[in-house]
PDB file of N, CA and C in Angstrom:
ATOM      1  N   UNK A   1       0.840  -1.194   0.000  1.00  0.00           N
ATOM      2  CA  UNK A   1       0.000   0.000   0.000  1.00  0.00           C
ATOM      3  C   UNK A   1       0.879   1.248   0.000  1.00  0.00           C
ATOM      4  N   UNK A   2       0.334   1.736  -1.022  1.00  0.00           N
ATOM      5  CA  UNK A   2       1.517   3.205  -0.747  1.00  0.00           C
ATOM      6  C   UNK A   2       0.679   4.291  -0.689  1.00  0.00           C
ATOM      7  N   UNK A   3       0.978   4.995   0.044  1.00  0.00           N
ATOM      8  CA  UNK A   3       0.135   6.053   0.790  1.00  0.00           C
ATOM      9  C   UNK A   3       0.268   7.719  -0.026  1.00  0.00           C
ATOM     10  N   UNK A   4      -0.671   8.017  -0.231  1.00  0.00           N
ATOM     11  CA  UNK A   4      -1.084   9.307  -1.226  1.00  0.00           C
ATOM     12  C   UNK A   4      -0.525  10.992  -0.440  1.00  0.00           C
ATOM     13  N   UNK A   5      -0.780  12.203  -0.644  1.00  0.00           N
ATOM     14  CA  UNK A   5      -0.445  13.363  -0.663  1.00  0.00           C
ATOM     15  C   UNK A   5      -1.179  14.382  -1.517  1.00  0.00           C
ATOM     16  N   UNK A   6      -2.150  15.223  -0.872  1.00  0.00           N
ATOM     17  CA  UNK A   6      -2.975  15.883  -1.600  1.00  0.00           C
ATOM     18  C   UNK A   6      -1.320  17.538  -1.851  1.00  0.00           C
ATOM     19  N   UNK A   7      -1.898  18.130  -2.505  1.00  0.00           N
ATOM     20  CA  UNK A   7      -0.806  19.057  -2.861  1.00  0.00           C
ATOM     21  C   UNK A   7      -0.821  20.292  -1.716  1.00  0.00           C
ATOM     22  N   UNK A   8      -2.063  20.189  -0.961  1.00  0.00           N
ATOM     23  CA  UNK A   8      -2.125  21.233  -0.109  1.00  0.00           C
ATOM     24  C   UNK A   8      -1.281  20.631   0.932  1.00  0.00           C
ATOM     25  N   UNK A   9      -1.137  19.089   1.353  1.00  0.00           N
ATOM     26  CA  UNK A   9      -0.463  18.535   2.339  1.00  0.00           C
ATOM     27  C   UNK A   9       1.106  19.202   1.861  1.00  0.00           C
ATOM     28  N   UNK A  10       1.248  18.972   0.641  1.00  0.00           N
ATOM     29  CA  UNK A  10       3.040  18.483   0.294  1.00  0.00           C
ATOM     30  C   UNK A  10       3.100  20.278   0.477  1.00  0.00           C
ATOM     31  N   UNK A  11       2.041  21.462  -0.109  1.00  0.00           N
ATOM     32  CA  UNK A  11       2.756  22.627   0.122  1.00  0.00           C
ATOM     33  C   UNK A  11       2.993  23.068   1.872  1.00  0.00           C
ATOM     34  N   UNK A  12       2.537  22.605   2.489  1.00  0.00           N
ATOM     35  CA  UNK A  12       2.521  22.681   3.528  1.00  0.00           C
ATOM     36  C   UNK A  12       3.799  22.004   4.351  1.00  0.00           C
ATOM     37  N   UNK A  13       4.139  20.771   3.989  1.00  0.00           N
ATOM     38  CA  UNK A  13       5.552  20.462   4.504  1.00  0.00           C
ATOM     39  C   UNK A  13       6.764  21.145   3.272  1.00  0.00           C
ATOM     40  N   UNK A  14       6.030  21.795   2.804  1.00  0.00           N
ATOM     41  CA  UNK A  14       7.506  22.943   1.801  1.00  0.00           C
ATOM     42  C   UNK A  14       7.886  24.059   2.584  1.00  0.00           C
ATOM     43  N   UNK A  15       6.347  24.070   3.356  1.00  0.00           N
ATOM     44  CA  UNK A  15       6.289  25.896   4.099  1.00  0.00           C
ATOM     45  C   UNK A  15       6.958  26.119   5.577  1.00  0.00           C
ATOM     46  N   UNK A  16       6.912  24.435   6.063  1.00  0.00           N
ATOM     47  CA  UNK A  16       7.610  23.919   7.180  1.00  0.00           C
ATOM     48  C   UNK A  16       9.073  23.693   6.955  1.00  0.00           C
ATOM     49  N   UNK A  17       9.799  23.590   6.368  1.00  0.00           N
ATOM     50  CA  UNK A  17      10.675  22.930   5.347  1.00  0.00           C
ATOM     51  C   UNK A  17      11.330  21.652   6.242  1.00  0.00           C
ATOM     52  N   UNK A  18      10.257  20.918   6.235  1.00  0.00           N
ATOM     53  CA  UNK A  18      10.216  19.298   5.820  1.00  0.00           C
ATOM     54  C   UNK A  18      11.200  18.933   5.072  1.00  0.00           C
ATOM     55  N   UNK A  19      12.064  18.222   6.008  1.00  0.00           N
ATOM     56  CA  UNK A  19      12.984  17.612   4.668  1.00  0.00           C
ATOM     57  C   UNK A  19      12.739  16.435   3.968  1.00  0.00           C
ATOM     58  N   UNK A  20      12.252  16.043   2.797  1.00  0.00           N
ATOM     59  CA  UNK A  20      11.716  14.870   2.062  1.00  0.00           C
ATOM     60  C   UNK A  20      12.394  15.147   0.475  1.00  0.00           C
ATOM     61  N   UNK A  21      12.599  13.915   0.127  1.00  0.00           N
ATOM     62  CA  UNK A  21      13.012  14.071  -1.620  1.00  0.00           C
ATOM     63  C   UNK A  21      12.010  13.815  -2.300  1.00  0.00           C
ATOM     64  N   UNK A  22      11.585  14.700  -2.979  1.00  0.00           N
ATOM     65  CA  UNK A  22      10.610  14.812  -4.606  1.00  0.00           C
ATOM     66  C   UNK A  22      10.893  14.444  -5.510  1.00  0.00           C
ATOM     67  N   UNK A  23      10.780  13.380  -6.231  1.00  0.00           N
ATOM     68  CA  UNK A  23      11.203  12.479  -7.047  1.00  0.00           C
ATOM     69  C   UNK A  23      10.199  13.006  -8.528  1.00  0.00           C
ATOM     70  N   UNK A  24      10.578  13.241  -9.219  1.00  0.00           N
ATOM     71  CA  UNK A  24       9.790  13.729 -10.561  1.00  0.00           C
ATOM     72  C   UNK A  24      10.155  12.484 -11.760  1.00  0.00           C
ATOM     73  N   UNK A  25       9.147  12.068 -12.017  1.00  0.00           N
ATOM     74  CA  UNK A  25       9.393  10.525 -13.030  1.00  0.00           C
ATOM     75  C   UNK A  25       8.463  10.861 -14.553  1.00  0.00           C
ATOM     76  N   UNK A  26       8.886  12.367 -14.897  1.00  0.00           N
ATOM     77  CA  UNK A  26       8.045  12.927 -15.892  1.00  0.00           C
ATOM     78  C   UNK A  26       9.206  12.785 -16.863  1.00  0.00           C
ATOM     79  N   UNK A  27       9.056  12.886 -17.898  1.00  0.00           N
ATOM     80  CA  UNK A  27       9.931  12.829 -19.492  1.00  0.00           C
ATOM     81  C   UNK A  27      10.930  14.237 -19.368  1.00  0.00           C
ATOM     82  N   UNK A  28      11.892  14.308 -19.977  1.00  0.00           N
ATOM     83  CA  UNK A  28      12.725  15.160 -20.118  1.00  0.00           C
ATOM     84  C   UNK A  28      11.824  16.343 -20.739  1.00  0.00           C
ATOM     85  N   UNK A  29      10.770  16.045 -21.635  1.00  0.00           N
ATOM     86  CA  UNK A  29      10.478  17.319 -22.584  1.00  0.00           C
ATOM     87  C   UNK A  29       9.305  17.812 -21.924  1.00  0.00           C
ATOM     88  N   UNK A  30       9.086  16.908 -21.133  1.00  0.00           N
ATOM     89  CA  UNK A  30       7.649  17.851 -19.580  1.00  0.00           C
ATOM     90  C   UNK A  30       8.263  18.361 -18.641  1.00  0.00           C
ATOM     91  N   UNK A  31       9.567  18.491 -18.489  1.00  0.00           N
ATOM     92  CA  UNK A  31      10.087  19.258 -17.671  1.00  0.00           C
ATOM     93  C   UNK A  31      10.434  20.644 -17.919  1.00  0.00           C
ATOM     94  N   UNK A  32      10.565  21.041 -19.707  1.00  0.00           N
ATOM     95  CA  UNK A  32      10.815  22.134 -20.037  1.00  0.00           C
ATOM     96  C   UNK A  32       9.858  22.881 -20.169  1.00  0.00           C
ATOM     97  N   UNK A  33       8.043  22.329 -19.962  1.00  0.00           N
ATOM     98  CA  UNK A  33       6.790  22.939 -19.422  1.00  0.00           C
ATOM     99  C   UNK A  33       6.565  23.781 -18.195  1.00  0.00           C
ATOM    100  N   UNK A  34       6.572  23.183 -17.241  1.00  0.00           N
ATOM    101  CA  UNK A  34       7.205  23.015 -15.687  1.00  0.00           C
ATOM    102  C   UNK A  34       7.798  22.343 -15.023  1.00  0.00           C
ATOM    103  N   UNK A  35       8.236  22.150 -13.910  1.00  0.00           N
ATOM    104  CA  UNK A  35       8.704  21.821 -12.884  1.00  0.00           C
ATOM    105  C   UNK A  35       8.963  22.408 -11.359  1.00  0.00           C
ATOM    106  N   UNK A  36       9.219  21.538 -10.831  1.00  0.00           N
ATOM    107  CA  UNK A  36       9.190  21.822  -9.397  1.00  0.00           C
ATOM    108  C   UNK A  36      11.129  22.203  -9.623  1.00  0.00           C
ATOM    109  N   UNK A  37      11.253  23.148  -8.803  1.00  0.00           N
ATOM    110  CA  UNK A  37      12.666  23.752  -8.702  1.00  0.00           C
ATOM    111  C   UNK A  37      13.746  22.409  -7.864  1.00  0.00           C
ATOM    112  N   UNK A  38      13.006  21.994  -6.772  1.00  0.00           N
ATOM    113  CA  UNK A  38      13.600  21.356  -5.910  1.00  0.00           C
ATOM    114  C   UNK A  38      13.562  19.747  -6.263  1.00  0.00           C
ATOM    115  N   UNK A  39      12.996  19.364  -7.383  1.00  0.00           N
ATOM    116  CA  UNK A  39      13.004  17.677  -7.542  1.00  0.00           C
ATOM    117  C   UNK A  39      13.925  17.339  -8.310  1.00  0.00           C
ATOM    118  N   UNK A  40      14.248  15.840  -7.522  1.00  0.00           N
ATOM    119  CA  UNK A  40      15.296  14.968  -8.480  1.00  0.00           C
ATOM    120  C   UNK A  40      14.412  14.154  -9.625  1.00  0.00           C
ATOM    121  N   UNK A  41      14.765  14.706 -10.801  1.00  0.00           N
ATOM    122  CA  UNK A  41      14.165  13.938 -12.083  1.00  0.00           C
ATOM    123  C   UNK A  41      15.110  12.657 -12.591  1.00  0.00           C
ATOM    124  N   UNK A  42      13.714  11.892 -12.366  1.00  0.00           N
ATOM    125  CA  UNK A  42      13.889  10.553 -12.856  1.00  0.00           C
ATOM    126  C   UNK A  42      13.300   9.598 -13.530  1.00  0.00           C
ATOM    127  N   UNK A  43      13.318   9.566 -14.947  1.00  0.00           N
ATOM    128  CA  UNK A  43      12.274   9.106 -15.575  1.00  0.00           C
ATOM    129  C   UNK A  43      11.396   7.697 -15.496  1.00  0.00           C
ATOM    130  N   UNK A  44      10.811   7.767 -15.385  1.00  0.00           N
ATOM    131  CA  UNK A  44       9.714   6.029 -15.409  1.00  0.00           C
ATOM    132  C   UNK A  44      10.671   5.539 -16.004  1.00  0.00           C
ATOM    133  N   UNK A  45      10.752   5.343 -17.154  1.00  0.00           N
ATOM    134  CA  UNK A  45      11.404   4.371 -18.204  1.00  0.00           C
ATOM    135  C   UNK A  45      12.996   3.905 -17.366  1.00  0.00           C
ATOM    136  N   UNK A  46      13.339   5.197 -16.497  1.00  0.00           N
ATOM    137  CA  UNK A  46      14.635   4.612 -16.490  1.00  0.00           C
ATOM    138  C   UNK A  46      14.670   4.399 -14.932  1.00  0.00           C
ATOM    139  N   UNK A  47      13.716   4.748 -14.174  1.00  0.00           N
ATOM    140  CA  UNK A  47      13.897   4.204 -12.734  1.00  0.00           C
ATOM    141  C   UNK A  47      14.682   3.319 -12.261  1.00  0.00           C
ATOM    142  N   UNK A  48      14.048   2.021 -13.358  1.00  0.00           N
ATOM    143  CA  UNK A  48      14.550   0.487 -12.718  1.00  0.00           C
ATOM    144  C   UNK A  48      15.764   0.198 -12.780  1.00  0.00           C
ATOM    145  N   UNK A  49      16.600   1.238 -13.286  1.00  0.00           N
ATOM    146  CA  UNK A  49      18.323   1.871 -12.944  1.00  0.00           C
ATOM    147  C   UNK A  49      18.788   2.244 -12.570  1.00  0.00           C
ATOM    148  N   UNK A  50      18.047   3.694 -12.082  1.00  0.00           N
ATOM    149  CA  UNK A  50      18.592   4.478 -11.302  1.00  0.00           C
ATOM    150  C   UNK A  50      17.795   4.491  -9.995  1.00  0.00           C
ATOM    151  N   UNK A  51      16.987   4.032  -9.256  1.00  0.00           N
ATOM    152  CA  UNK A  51      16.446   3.736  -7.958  1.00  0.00           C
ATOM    153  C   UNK A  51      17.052   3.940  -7.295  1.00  0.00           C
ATOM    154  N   UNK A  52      18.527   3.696  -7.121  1.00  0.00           N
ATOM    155  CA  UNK A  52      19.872   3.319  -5.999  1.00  0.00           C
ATOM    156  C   UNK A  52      19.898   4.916  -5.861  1.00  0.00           C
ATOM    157  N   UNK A  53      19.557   5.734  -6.989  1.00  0.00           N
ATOM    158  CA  UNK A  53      19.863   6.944  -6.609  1.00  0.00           C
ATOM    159  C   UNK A  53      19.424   7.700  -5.637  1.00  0.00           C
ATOM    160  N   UNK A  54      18.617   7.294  -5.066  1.00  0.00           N
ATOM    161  CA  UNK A  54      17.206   7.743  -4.016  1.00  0.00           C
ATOM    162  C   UNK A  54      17.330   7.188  -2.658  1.00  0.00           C
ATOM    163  N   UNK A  55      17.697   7.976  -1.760  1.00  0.00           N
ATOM    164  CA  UNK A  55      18.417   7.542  -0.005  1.00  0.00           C
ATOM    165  C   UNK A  55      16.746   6.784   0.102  1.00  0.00           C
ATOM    166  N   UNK A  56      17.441   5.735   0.406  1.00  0.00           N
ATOM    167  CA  UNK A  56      15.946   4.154   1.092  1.00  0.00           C
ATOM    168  C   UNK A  56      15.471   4.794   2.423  1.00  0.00           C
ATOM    169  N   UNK A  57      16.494   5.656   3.200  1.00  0.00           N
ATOM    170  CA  UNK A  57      16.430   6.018   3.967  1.00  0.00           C
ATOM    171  C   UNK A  57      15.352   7.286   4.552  1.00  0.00           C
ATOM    172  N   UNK A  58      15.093   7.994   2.966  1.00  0.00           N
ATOM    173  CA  UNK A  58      14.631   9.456   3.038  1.00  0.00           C
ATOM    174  C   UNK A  58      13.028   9.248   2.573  1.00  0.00           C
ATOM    175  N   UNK A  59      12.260  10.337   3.700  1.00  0.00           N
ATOM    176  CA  UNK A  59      10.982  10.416   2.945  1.00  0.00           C
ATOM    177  C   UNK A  59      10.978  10.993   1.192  1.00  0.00           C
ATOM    178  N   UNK A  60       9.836   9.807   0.389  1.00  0.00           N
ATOM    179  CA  UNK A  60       9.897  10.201  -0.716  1.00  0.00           C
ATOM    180  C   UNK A  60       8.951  10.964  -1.049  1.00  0.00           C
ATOM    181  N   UNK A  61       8.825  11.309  -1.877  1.00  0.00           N
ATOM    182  CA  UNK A  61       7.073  12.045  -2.152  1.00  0.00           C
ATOM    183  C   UNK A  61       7.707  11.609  -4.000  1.00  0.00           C
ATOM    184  N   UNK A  62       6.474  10.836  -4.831  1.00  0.00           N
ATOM    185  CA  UNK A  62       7.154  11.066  -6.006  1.00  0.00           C
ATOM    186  C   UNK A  62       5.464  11.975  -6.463  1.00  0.00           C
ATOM    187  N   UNK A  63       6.012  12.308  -7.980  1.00  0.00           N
ATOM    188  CA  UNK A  63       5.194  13.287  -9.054  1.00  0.00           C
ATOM    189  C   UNK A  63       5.692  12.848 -10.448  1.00  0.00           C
ATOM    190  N   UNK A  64       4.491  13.247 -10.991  1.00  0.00           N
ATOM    191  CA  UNK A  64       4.749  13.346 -12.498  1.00  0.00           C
ATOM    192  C   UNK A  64       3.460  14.089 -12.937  1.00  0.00           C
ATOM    193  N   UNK A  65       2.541  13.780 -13.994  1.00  0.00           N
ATOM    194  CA  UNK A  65       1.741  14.620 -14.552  1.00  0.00           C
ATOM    195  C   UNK A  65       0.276  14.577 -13.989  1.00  0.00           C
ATOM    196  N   UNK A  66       0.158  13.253 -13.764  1.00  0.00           N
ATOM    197  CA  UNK A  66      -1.242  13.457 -12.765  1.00  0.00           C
ATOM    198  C   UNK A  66      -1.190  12.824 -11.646  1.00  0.00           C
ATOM    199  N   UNK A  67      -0.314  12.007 -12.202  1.00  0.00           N
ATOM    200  CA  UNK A  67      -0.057  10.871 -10.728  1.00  0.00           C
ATOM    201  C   UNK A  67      -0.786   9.277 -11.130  1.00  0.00           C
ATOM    202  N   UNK A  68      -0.108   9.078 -12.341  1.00  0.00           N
ATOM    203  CA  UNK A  68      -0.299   7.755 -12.417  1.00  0.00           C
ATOM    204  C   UNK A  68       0.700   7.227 -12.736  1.00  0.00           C
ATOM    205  N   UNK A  69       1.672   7.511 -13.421  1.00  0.00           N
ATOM    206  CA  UNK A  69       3.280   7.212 -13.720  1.00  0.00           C
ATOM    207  C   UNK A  69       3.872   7.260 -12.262  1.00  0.00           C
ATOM    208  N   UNK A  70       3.527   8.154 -11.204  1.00  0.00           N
ATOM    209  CA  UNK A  70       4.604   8.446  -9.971  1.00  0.00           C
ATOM    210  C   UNK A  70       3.734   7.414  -8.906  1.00  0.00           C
ATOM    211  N   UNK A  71       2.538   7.108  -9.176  1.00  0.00           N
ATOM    212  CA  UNK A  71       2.027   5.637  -8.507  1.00  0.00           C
ATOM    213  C   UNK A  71       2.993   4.685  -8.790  1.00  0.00           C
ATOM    214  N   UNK A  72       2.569   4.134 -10.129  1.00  0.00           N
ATOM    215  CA  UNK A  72       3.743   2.973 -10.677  1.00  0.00           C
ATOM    216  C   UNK A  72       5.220   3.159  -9.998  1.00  0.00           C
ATOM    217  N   UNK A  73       5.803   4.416 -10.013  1.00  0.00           N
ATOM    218  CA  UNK A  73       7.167   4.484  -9.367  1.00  0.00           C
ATOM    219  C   UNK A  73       7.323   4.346  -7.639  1.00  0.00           C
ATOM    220  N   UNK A  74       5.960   4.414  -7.455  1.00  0.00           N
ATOM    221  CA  UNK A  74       6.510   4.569  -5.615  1.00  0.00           C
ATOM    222  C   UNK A  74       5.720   3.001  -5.219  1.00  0.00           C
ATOM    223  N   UNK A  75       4.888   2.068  -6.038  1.00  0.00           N
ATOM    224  CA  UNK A  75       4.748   0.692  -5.923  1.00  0.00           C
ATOM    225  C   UNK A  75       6.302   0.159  -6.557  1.00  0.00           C
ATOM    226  N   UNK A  76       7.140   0.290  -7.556  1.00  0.00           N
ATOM    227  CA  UNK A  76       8.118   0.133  -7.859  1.00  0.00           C
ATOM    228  C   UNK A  76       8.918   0.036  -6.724  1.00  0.00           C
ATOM    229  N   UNK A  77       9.927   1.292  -5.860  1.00  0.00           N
ATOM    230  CA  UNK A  77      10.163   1.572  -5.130  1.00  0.00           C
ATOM    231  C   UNK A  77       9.664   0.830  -3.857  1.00  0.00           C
ATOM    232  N   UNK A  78       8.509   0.437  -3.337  1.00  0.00           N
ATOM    233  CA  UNK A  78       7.940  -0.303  -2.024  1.00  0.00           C
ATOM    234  C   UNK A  78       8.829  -1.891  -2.822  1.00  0.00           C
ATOM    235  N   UNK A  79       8.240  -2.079  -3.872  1.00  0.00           N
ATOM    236  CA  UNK A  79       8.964  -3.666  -4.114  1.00  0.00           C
ATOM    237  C   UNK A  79      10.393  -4.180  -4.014  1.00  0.00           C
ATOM    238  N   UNK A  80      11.373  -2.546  -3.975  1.00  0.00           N
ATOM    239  CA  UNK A  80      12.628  -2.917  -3.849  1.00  0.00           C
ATOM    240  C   UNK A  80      12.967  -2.147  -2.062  1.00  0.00           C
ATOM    241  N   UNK A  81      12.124  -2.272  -1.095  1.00  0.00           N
ATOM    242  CA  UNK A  81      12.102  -2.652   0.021  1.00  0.00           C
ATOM    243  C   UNK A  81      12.398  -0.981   0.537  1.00  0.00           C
ATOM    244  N   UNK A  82      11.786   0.156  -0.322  1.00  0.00           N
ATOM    245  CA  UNK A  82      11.550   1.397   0.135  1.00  0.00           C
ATOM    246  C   UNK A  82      10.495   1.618   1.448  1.00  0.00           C
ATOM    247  N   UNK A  83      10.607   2.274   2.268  1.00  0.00           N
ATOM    248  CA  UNK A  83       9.184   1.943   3.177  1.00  0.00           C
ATOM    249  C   UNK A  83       8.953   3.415   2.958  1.00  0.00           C
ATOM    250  N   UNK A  84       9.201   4.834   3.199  1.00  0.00           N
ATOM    251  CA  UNK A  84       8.608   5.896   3.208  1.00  0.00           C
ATOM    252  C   UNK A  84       8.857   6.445   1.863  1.00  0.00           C
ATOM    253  N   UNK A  85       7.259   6.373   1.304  1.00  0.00           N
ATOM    254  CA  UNK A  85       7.039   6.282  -0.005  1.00  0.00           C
ATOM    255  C   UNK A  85       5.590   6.733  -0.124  1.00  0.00           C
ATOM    256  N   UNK A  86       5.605   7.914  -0.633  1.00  0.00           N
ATOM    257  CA  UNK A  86       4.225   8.438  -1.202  1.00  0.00           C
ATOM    258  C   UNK A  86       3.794   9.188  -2.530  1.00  0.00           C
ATOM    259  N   UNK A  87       2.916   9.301  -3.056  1.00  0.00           N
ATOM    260  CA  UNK A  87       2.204   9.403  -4.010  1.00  0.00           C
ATOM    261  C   UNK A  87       1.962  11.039  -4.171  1.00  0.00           C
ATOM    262  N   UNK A  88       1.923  11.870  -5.051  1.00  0.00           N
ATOM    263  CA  UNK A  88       1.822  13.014  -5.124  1.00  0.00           C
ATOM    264  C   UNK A  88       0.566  13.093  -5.643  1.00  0.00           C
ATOM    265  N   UNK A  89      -0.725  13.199  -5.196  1.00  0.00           N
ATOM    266  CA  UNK A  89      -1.963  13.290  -5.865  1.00  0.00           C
ATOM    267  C   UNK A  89      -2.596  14.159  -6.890  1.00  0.00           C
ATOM    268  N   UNK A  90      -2.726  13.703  -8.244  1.00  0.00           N
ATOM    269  CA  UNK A  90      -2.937  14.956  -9.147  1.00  0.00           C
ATOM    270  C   UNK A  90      -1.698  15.141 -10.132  1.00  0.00           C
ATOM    271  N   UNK A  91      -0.687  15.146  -9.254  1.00  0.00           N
ATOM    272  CA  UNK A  91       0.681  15.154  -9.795  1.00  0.00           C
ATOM    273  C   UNK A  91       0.902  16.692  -9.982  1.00  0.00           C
ATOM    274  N   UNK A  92       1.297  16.922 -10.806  1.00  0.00           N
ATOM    275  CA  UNK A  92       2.240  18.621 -10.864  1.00  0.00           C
ATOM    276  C   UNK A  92       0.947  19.170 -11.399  1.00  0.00           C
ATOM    277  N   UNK A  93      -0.026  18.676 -12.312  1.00  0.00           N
ATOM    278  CA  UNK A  93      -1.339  19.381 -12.833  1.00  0.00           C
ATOM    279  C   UNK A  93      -1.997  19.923 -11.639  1.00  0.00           C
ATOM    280  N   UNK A  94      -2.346  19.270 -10.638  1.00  0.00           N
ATOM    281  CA  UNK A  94      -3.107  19.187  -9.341  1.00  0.00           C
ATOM    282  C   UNK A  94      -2.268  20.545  -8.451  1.00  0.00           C
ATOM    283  N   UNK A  95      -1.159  20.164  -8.801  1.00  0.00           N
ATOM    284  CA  UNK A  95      -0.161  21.675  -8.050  1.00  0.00           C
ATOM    285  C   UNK A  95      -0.358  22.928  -8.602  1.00  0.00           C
ATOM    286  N   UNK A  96      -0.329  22.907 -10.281  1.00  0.00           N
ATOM    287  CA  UNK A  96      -0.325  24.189 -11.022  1.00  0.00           C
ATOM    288  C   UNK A  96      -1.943  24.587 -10.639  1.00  0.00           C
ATOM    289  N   UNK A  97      -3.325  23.755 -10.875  1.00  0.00           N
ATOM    290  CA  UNK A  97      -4.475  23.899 -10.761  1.00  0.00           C
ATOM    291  C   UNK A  97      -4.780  24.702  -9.474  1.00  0.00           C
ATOM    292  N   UNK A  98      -3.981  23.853  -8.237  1.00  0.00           N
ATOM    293  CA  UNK A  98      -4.297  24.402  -6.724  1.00  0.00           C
ATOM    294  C   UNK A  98      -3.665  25.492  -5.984  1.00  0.00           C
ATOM    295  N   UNK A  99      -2.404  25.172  -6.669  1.00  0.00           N
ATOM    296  CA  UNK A  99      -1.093  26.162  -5.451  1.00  0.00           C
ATOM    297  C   UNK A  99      -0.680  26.944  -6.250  1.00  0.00           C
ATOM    298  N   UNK A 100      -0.093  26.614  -7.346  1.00  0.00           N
ATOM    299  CA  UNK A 100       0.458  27.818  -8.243  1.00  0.00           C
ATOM    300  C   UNK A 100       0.161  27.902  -9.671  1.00  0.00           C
ATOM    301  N   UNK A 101      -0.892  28.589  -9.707  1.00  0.00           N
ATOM    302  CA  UNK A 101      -1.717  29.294 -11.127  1.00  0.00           C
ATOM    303  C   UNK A 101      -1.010  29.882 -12.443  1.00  0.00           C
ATOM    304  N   UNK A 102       0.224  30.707 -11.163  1.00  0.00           N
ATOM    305  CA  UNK A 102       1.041  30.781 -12.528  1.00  0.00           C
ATOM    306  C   UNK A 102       1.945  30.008 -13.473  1.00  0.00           C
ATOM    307  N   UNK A 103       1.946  28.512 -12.859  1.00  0.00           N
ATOM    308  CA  UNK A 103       2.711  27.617 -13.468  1.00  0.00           C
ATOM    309  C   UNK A 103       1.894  27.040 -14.626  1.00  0.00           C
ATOM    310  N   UNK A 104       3.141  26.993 -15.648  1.00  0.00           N
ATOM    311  CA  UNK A 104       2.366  26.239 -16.875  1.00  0.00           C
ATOM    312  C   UNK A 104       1.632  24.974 -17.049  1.00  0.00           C
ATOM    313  N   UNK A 105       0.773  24.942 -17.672  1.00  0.00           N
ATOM    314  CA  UNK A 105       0.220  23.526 -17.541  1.00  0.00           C
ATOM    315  C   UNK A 105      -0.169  23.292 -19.232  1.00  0.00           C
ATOM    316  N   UNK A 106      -0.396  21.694 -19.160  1.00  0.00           N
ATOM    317  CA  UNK A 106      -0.460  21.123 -20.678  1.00  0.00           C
ATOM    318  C   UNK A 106      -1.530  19.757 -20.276  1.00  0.00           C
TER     319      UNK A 106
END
């Protein structure tokens, strides 16, 4: 079971400054749309390589465009024995829609 994150939660441990890694598993060419300033980008396709890159140790929060690619990555992640691992709900759309208006969206 991997446990979800509405965007008002995640802006809220930004405003605290919560230390957690934001894992972005969006394509190289959705990043030149938006992005979050502070995430480590890592694409779906290439996760199942670079995973090691990501402290097992550290709260995760992952994202991508709505949050169905960064599901797949944080069930990914629980299978290779991650335990703090959550879901960014909505994904970065759900962020630009709720928290920041002025961010681009597609």
């Amino acid at each position: 079971m991997v446990d979800q994150i509405t965007v008002h939660d995640l802006k809220a441990k930004m405003d605290k400054g919560e230390n957690f890694v934001l894992v972005d598993v969006r394509n190289p060419n959705e990043l030149d749309i938006c992005r979050f300033d502070n995430a480590v980008h890592i694409p779906l396709h290439l996760l199942t390589t670079r995973y090691s890159e990501i402290d097992p140790q550290a709260e995760i929060i992952l994202t991508c465009h709505h949050g169905g690619r960064s599901m797949q990555a944080a069930h990914f992640l629980v299978q290779q024995g991650y335990r703090n691992v959550t879901n960014l709900m909505g994904g970065i759309d759900a962020w630009a829609s709720h928290i920041d208006p002025e961010m681009a969206r597609y």
